[in-house]
N, C-alpha and C. Protein backbone atom coordinates (compact mmCIF):
# COMPACT_ATOMS: atom_id res chain seq x y z
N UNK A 1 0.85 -1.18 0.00
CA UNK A 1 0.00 0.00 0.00
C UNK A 1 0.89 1.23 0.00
N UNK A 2 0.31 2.51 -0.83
CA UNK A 2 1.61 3.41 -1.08
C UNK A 2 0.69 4.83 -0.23
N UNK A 3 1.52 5.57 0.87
CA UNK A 3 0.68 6.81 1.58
C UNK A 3 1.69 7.60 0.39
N UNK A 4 1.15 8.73 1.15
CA UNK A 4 1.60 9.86 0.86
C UNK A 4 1.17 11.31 1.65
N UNK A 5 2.41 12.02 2.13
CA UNK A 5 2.35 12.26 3.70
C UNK A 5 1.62 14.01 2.82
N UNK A 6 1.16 14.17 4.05
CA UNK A 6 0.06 15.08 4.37
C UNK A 6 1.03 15.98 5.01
N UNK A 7 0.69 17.26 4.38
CA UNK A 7 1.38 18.84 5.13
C UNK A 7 0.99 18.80 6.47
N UNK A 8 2.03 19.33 7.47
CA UNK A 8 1.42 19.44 8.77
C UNK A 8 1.41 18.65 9.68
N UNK A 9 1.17 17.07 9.05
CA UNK A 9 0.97 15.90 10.03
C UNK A 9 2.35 15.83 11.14
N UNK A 10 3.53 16.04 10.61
CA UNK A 10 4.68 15.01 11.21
C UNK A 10 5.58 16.37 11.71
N UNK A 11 5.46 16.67 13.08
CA UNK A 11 6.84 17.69 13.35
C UNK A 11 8.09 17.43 12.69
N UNK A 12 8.60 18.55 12.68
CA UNK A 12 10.02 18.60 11.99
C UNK A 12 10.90 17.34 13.01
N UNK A 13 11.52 16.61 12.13
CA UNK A 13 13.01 15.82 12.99
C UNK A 13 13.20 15.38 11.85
N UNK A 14 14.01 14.33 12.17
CA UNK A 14 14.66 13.15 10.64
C UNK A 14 14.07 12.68 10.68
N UNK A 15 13.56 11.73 11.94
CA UNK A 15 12.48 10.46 11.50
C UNK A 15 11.50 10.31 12.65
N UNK A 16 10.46 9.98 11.86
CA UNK A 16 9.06 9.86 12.66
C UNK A 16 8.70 8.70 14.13
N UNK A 17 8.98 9.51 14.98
CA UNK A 17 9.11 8.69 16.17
C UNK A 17 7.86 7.92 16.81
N UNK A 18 7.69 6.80 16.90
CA UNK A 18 6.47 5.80 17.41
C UNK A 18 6.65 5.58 19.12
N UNK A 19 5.74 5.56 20.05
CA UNK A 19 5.96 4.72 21.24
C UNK A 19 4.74 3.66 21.29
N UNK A 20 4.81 2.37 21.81
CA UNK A 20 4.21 1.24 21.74
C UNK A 20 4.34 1.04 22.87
N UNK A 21 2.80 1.08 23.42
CA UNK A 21 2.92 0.37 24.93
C UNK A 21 1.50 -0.82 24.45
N UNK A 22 2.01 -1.73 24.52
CA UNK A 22 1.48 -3.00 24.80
C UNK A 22 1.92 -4.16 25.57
N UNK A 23 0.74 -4.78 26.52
CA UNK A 23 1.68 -5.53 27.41
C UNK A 23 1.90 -7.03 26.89
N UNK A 24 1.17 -7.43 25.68
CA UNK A 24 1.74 -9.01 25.08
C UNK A 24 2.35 -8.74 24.39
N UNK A 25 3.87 -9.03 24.56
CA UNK A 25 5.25 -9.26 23.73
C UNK A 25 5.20 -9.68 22.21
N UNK A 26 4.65 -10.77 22.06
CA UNK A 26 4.28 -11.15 20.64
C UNK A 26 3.14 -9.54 19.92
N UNK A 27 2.66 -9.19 20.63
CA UNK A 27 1.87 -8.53 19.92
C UNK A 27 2.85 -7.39 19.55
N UNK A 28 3.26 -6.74 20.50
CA UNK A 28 4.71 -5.63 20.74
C UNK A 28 5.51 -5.77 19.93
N UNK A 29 6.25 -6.84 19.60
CA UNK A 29 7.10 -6.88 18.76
C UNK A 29 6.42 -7.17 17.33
N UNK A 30 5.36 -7.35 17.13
CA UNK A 30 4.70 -7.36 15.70
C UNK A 30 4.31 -5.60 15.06
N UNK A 31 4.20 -5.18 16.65
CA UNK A 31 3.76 -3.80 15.66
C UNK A 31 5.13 -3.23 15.71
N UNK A 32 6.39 -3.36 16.06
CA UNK A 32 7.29 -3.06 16.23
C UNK A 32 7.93 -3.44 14.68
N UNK A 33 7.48 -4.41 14.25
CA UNK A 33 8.45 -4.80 13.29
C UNK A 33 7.90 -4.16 12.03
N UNK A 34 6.27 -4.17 11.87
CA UNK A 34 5.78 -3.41 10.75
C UNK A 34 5.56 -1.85 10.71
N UNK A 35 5.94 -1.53 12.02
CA UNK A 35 5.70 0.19 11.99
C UNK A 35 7.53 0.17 11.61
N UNK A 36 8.47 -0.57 11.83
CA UNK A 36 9.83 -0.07 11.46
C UNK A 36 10.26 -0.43 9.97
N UNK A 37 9.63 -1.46 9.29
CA UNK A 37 9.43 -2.23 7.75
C UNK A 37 9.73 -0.57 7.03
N UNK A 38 8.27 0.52 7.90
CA UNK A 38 7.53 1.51 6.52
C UNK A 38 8.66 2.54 7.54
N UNK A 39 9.79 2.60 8.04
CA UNK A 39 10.43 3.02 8.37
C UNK A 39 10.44 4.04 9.44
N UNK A 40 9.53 4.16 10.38
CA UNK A 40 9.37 4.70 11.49
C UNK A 40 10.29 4.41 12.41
N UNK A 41 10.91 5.54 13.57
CA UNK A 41 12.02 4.58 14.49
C UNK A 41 10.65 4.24 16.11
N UNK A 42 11.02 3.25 16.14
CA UNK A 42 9.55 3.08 17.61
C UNK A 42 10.39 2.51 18.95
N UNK A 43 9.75 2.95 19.80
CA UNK A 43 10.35 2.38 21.44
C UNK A 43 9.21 1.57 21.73
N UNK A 44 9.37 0.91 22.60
CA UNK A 44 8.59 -0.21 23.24
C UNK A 44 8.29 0.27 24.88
N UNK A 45 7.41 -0.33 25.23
CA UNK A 45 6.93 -0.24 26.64
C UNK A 45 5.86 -0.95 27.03
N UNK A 46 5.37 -1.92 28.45
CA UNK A 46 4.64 -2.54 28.60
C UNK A 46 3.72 -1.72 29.76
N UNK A 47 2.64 -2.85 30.19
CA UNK A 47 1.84 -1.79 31.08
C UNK A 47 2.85 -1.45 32.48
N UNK A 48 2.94 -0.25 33.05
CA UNK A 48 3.20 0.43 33.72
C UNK A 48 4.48 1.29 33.76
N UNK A 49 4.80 1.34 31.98
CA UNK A 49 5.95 1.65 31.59
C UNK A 49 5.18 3.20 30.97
N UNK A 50 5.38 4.27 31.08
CA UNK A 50 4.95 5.48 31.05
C UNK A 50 5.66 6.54 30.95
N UNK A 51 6.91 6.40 29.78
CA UNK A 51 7.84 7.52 30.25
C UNK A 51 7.84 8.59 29.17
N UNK A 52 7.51 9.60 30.03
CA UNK A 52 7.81 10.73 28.97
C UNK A 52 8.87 10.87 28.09
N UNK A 53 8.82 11.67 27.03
CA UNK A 53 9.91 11.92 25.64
C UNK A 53 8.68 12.54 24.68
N UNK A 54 9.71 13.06 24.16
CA UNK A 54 9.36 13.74 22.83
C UNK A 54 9.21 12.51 21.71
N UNK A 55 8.05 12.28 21.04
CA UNK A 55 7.64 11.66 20.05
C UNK A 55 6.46 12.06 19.42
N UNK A 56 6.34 11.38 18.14
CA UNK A 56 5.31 11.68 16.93
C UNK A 56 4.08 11.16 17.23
N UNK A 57 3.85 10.67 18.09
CA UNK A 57 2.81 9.45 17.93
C UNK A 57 3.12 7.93 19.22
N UNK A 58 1.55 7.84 19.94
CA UNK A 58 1.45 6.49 20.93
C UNK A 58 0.36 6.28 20.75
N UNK A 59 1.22 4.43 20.28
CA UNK A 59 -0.14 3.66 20.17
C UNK A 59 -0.07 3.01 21.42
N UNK A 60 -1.38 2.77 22.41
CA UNK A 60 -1.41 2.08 23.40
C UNK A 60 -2.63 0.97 23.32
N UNK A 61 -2.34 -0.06 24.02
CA UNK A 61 -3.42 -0.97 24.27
C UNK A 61 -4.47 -0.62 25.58
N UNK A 62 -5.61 -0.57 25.13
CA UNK A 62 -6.17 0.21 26.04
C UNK A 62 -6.56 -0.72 26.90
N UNK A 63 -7.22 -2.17 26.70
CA UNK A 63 -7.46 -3.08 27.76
C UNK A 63 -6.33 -3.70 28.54
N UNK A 64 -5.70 -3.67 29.52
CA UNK A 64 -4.61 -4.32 29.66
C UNK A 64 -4.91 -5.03 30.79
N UNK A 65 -4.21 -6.44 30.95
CA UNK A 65 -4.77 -6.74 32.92
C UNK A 65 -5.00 -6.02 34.39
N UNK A 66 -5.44 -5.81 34.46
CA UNK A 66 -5.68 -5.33 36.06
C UNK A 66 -5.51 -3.75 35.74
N UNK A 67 -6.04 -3.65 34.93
CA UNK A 67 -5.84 -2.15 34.30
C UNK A 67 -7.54 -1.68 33.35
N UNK A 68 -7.85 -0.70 34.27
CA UNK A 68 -8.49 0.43 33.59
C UNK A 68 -8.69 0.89 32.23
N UNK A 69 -9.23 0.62 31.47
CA UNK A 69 -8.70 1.15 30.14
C UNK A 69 -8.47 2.55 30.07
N UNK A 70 -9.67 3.63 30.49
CA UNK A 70 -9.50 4.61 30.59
C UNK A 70 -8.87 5.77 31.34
N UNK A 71 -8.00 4.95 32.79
CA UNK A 71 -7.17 5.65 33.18
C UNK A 71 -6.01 5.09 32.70
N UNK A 72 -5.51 4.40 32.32
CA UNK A 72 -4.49 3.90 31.25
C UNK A 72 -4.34 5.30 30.66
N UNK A 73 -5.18 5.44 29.55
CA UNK A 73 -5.23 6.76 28.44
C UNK A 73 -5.11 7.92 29.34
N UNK A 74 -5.62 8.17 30.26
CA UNK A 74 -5.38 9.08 31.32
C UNK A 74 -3.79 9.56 31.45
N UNK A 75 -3.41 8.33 32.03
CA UNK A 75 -2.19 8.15 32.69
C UNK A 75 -0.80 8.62 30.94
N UNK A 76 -1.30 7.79 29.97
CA UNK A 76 -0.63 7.85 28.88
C UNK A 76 -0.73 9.89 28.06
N UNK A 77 -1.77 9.94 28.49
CA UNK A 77 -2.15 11.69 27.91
C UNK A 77 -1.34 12.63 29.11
N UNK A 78 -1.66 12.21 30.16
CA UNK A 78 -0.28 13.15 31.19
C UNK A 78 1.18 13.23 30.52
N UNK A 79 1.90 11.93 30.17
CA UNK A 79 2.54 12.10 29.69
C UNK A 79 3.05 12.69 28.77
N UNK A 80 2.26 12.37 27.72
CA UNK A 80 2.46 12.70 26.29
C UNK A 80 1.32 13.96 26.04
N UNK A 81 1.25 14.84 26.84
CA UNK A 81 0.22 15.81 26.58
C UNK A 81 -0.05 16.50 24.98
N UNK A 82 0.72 16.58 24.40
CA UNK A 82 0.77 16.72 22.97
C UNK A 82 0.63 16.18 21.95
N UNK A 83 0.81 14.48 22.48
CA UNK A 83 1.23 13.74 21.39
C UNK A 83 -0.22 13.39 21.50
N UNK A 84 -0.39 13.22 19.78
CA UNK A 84 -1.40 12.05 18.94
C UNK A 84 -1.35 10.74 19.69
N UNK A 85 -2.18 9.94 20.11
CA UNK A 85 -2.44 8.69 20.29
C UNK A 85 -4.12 7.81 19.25
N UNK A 86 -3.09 5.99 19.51
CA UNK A 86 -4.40 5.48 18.99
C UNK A 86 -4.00 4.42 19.90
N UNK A 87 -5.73 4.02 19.70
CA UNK A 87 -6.03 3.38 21.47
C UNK A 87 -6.40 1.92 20.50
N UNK A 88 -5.82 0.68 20.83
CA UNK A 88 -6.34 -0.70 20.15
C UNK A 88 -6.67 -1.55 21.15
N UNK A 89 -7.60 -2.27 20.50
CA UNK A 89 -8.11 -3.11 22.07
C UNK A 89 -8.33 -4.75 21.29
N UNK A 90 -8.68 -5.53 22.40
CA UNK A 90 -9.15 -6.71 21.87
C UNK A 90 -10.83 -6.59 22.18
N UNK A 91 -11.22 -5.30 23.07
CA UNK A 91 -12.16 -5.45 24.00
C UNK A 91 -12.93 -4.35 22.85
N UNK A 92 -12.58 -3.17 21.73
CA UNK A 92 -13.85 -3.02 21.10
C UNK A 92 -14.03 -4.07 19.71
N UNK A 93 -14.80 -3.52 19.58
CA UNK A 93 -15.90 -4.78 18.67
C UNK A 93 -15.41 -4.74 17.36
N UNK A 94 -15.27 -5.69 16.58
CA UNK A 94 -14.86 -6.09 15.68
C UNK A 94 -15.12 -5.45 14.74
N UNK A 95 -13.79 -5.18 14.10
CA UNK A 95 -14.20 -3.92 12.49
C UNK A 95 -14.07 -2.46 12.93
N UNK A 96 -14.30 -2.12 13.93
CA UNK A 96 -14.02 -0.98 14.77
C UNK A 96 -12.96 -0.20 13.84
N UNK A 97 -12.30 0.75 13.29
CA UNK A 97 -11.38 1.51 12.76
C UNK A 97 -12.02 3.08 12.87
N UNK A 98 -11.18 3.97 13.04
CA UNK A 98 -11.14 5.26 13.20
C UNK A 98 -11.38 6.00 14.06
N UNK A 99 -11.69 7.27 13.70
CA UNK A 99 -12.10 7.79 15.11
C UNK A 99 -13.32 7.60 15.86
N UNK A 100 -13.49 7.76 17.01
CA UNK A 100 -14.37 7.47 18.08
C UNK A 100 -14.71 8.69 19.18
N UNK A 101 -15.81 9.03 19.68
CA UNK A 101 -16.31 10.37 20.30
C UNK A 101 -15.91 9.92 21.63
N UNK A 102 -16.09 8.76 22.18
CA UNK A 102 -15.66 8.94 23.72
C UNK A 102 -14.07 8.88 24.11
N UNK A 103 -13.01 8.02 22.92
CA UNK A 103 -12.10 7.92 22.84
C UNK A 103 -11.29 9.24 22.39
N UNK A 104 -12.34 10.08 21.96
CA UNK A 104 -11.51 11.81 21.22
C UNK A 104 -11.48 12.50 22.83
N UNK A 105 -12.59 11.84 23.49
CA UNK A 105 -12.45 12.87 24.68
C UNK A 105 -10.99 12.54 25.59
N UNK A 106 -10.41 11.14 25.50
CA UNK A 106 -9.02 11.16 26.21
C UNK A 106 -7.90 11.26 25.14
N UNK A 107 -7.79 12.53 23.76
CA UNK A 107 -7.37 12.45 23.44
C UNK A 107 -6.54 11.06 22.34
N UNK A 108 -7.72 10.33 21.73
CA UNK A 108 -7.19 9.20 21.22
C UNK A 108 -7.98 9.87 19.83
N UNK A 109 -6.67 9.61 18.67
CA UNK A 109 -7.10 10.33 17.61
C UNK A 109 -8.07 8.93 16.55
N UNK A 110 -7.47 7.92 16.59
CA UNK A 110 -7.89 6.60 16.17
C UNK A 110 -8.01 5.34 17.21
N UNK A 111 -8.95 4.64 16.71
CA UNK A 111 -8.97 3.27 17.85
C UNK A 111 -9.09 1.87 16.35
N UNK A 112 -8.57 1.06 17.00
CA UNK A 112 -8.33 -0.25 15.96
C UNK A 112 -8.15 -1.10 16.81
N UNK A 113 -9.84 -2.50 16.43
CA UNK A 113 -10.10 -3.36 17.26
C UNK A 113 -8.95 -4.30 16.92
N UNK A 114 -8.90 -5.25 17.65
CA UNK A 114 -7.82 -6.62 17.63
C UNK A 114 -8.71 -7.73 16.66
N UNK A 115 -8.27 -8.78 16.45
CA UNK A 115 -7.45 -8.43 15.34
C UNK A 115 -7.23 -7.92 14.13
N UNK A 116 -6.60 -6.93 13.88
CA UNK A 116 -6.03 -6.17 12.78
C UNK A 116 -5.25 -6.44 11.54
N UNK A 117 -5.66 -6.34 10.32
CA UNK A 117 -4.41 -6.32 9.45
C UNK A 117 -3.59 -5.31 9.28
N UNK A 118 -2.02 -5.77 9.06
CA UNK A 118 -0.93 -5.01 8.87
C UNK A 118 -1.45 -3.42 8.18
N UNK A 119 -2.37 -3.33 7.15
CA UNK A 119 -2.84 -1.75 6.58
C UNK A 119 -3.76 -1.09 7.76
N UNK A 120 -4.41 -2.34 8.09
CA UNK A 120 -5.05 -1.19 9.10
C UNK A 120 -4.29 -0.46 10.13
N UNK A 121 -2.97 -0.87 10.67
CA UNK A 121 -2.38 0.05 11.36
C UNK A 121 -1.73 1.05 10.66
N UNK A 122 -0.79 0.36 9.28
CA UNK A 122 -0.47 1.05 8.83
C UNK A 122 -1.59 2.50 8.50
N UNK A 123 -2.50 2.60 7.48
CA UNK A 123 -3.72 3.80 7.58
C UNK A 123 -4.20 4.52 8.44
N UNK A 124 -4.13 3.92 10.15
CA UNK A 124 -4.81 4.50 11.42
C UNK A 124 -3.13 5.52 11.93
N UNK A 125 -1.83 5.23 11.37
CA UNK A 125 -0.83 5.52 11.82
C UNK A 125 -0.55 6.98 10.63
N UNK A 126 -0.69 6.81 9.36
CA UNK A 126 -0.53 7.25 7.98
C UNK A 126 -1.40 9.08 8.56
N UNK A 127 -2.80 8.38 8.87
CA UNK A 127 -4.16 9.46 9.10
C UNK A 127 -3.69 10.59 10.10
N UNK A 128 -3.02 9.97 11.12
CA UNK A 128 -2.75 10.74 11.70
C UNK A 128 -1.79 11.63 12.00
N UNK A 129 -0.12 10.37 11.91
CA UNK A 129 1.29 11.59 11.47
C UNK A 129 1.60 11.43 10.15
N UNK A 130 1.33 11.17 9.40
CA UNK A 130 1.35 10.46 7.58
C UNK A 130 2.60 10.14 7.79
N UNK A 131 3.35 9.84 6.65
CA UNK A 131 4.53 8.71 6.01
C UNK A 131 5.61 9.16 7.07
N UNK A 132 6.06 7.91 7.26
CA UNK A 132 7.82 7.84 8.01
C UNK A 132 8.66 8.86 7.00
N UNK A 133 9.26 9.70 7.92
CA UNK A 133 10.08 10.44 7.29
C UNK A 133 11.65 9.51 7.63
């Protein structure tokens, strides 16, 4: 699939920075490997890993064990007060893609149910900071 980046989307740097907080490893390292394929640089983090930095963009898993979904996003928007986020779950309903009104209110620009194909992140990632610089 070919983007093509959108004025505005992506602050100035060299390259378009990702953070990934998901707490199943297999899943983590899958979006890890296809958000870095289309050349994004991404950090990793599991649940209770929350560290501020300057980046383009956090995707978080919003259902996580013994975890809140919505103070999760809470907790993740303190941080990243600026940054774009998209919220993926196993817990909304199937087919689910884009934006969402209760999820805009904690600052989540896209939500993408589980399981996903590789474009759909790629497009929910594209929409919001467009192409890896």
């Amino acid at each position: 699939m070919e983007y093509t980046a959108t004025k505005g989307h992506v602050p100035d740097s060299t390259v378009s920075d990702i953070v990934v907080i998901e707490d199943d490893k297999l899943m983590r390292e899958l979006l890890v490997e296809w958000l870095s394929a289309e050349g994004y640089s991404v950090r990793t983090g599991a649940a209770g890993d929350v560290q501020p930095a300057a980046t383009h963009l956090v995707i978080v898993d919003v259902y996580m064990p013994r975890q809140e979904g919505a103070s999760r996003m809470r907790a993740v928007r303190a941080a990243y007060p600026r940054t774009p986020l998209i919220a993926i779950s196993g817990q909304f309903r199937s087919g689910l893609a884009g934006p969402c009104t209760a999820a805009a209110e904690l600052g989540v620009r896209e939500v993408i149910a589980k399981p996903f194909a590789r474009r759909d992140l790629l497009a929910a990632v594209f929409a919001v900071i467009g192409a890896a610089r």
